[in-house]
C-alpha atoms as a PDB file:
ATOM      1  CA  UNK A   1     148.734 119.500 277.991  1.00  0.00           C
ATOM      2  CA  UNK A   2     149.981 121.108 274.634  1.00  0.00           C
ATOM      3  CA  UNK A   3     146.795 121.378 273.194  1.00  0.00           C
ATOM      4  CA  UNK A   4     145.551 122.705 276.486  1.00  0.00           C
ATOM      5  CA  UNK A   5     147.477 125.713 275.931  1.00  0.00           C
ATOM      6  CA  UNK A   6     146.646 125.843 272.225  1.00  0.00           C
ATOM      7  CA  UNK A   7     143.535 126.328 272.788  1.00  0.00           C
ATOM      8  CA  UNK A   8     144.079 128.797 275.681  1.00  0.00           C
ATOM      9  CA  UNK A   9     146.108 131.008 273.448  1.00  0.00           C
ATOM     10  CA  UNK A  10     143.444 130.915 270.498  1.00  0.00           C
ATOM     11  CA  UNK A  11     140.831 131.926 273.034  1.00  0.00           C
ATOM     12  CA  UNK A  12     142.999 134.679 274.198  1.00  0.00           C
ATOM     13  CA  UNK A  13     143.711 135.831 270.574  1.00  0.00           C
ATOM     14  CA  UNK A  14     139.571 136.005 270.284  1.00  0.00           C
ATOM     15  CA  UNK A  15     138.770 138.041 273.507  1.00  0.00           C
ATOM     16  CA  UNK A  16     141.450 140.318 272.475  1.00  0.00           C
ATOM     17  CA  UNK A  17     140.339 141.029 268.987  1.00  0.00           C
ATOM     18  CA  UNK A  18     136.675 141.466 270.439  1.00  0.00           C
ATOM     19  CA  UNK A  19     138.008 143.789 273.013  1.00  0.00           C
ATOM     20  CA  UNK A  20     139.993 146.085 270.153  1.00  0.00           C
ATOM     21  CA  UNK A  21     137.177 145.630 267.754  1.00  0.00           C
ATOM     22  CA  UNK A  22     134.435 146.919 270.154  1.00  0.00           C
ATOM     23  CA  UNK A  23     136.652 149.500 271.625  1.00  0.00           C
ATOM     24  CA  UNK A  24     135.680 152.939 269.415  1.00  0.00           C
ATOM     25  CA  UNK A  25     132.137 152.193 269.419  1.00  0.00           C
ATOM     26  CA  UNK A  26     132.068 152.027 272.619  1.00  0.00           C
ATOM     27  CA  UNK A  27     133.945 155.265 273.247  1.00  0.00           C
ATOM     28  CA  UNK A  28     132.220 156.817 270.306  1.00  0.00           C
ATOM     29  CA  UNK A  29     128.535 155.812 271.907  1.00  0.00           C
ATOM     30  CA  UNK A  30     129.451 156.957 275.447  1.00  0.00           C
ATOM     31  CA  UNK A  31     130.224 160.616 273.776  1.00  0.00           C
ATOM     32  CA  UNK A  32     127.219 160.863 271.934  1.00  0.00           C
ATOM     33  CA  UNK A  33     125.381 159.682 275.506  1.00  0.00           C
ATOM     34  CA  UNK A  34     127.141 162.598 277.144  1.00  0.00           C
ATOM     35  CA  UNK A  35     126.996 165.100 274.749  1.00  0.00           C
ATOM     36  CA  UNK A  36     123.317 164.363 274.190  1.00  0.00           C
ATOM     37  CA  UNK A  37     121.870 164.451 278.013  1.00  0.00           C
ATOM     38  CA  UNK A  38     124.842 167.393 279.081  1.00  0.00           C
ATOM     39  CA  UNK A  39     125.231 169.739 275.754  1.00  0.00           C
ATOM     40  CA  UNK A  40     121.211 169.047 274.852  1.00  0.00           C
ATOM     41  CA  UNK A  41     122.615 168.042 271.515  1.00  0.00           C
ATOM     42  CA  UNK A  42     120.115 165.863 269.485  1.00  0.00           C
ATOM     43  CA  UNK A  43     121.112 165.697 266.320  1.00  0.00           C
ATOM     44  CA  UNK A  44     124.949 164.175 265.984  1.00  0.00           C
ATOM     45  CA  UNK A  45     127.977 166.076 268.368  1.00  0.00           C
ATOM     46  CA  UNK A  46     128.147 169.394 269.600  1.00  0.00           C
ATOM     47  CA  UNK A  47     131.837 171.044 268.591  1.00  0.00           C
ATOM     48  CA  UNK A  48     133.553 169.670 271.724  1.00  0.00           C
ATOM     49  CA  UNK A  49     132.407 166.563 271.477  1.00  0.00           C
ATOM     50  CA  UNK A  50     133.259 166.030 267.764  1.00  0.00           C
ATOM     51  CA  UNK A  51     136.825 167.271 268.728  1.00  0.00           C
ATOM     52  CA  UNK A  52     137.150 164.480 271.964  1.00  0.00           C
ATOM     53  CA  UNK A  53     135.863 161.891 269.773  1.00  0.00           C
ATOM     54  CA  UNK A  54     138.537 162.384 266.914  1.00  0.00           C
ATOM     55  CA  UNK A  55     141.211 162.758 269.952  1.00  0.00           C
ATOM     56  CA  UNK A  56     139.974 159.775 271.634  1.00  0.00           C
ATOM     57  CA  UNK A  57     139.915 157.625 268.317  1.00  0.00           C
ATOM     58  CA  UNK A  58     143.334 158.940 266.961  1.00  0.00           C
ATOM     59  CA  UNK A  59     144.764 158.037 270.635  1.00  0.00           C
ATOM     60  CA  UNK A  60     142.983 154.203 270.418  1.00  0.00           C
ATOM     61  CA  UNK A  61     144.351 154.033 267.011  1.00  0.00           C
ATOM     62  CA  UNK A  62     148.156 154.660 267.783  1.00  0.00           C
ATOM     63  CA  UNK A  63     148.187 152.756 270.995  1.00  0.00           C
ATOM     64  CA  UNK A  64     151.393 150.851 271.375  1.00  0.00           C
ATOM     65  CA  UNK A  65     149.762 148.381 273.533  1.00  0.00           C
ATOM     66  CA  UNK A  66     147.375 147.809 271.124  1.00  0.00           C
ATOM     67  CA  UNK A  67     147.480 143.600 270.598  1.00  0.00           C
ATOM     68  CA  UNK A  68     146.751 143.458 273.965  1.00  0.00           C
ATOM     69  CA  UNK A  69     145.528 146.418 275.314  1.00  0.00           C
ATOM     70  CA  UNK A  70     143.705 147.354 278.614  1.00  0.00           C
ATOM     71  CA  UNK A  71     141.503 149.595 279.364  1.00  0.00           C
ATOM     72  CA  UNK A  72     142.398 153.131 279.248  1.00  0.00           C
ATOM     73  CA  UNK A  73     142.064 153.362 283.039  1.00  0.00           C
ATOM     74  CA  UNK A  74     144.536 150.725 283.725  1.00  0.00           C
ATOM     75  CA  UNK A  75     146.847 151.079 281.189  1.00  0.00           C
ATOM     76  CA  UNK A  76     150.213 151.912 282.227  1.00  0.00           C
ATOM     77  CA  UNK A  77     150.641 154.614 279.424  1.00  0.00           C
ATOM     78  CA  UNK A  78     148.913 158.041 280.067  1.00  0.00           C
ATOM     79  CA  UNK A  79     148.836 158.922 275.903  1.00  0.00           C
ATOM     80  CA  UNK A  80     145.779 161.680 276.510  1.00  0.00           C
ATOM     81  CA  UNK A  81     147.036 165.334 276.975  1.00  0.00           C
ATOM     82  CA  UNK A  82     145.982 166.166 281.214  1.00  0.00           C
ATOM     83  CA  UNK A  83     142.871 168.045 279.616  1.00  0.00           C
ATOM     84  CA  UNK A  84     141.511 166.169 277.396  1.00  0.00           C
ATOM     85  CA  UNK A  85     142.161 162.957 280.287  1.00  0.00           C
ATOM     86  CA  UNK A  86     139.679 165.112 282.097  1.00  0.00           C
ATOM     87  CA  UNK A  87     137.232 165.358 279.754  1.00  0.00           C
ATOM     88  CA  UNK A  88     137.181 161.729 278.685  1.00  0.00           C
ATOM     89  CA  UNK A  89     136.891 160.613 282.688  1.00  0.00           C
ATOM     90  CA  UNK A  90     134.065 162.800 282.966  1.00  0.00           C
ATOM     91  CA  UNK A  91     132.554 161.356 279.660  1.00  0.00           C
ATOM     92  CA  UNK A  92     133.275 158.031 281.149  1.00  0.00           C
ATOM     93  CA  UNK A  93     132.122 158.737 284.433  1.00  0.00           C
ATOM     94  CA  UNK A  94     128.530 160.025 283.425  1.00  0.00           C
ATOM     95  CA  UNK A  95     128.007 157.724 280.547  1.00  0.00           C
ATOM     96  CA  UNK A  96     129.656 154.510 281.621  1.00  0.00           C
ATOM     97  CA  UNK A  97     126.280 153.594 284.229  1.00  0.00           C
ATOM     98  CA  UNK A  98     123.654 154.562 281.177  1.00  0.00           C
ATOM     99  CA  UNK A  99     125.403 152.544 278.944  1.00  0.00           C
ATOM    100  CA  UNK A 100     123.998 149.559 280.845  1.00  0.00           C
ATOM    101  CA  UNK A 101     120.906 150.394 279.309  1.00  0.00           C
ATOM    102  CA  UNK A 102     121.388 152.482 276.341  1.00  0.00           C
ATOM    103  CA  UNK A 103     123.667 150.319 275.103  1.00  0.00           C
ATOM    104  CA  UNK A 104     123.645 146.787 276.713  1.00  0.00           C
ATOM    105  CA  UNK A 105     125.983 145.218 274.502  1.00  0.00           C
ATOM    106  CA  UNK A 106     128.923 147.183 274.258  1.00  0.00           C
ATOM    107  CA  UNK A 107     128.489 147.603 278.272  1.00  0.00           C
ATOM    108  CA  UNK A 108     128.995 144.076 278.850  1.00  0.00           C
ATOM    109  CA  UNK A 109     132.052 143.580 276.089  1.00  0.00           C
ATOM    110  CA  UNK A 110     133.326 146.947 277.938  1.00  0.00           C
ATOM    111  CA  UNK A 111     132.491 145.225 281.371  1.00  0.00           C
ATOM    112  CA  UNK A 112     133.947 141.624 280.453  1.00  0.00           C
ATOM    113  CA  UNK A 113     137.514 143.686 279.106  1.00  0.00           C
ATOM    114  CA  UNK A 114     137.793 145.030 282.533  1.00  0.00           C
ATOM    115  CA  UNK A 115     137.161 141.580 284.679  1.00  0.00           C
ATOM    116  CA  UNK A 116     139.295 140.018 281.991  1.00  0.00           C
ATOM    117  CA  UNK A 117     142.517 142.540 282.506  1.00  0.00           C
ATOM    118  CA  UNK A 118     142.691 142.760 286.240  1.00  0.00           C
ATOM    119  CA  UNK A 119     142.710 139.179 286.363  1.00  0.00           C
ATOM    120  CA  UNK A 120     145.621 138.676 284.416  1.00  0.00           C
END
């Protein structure tokens, strides 16, 4: 039953390094998916993207749930400033259903954190 649980725990320790891995790309592609098809930008971020992108990533990088951290939209810590929570959710909200096929991959790592936190 020990090694059960060993192996439990190491497959744990893997999702969760995938999930923290993956995490900025995947918040780093859904802004340039927004910012392209809203702002018209085609060639990299528009000024107010570039700014929510640098917010975003400094946020994901001094999470203090970070071992095991949910997604933002379950975590029990609200770290973003009210405006730029806004702005993310609406980043979030338009990109998160054309990430499914502008970026397949990092929708179903996104999609698999999700099923994988509100289980637990």
């Amino acid at each position: 039953m020990s090694l059960l649980y060993y192996f439990r725990g190491m497959i744990l320790k893997f999702f969760y390094r995938l999930f923290v891995h993956f995490e900025p790309y995947t918040i780093e592609r859904m802004i340039r998916i927004y910012c392209r098809d809203i702002h018209k930008t085609r060639n990299g971020l528009c000024p107010e993207c570039k700014e929510l992108k640098h917010y975003a990533l400094s946020r994901l990088d001094a999470c203090p749930l970070l071992p095991r951290k949910p997604v933002c939209s379950r975590c029990p810590v609200h770290c973003y400033k009210s405006d730029m929570r806004n702005k993310i959710r609406n980043v979030m909200r338009y990109s998160g259903p054309r990430m499914v096929y502008k970026a397949p991959f990092l929708a179903l790592i996104h999609g698999i954190h999700m099923q994988f936190k509100s289980s637990r």
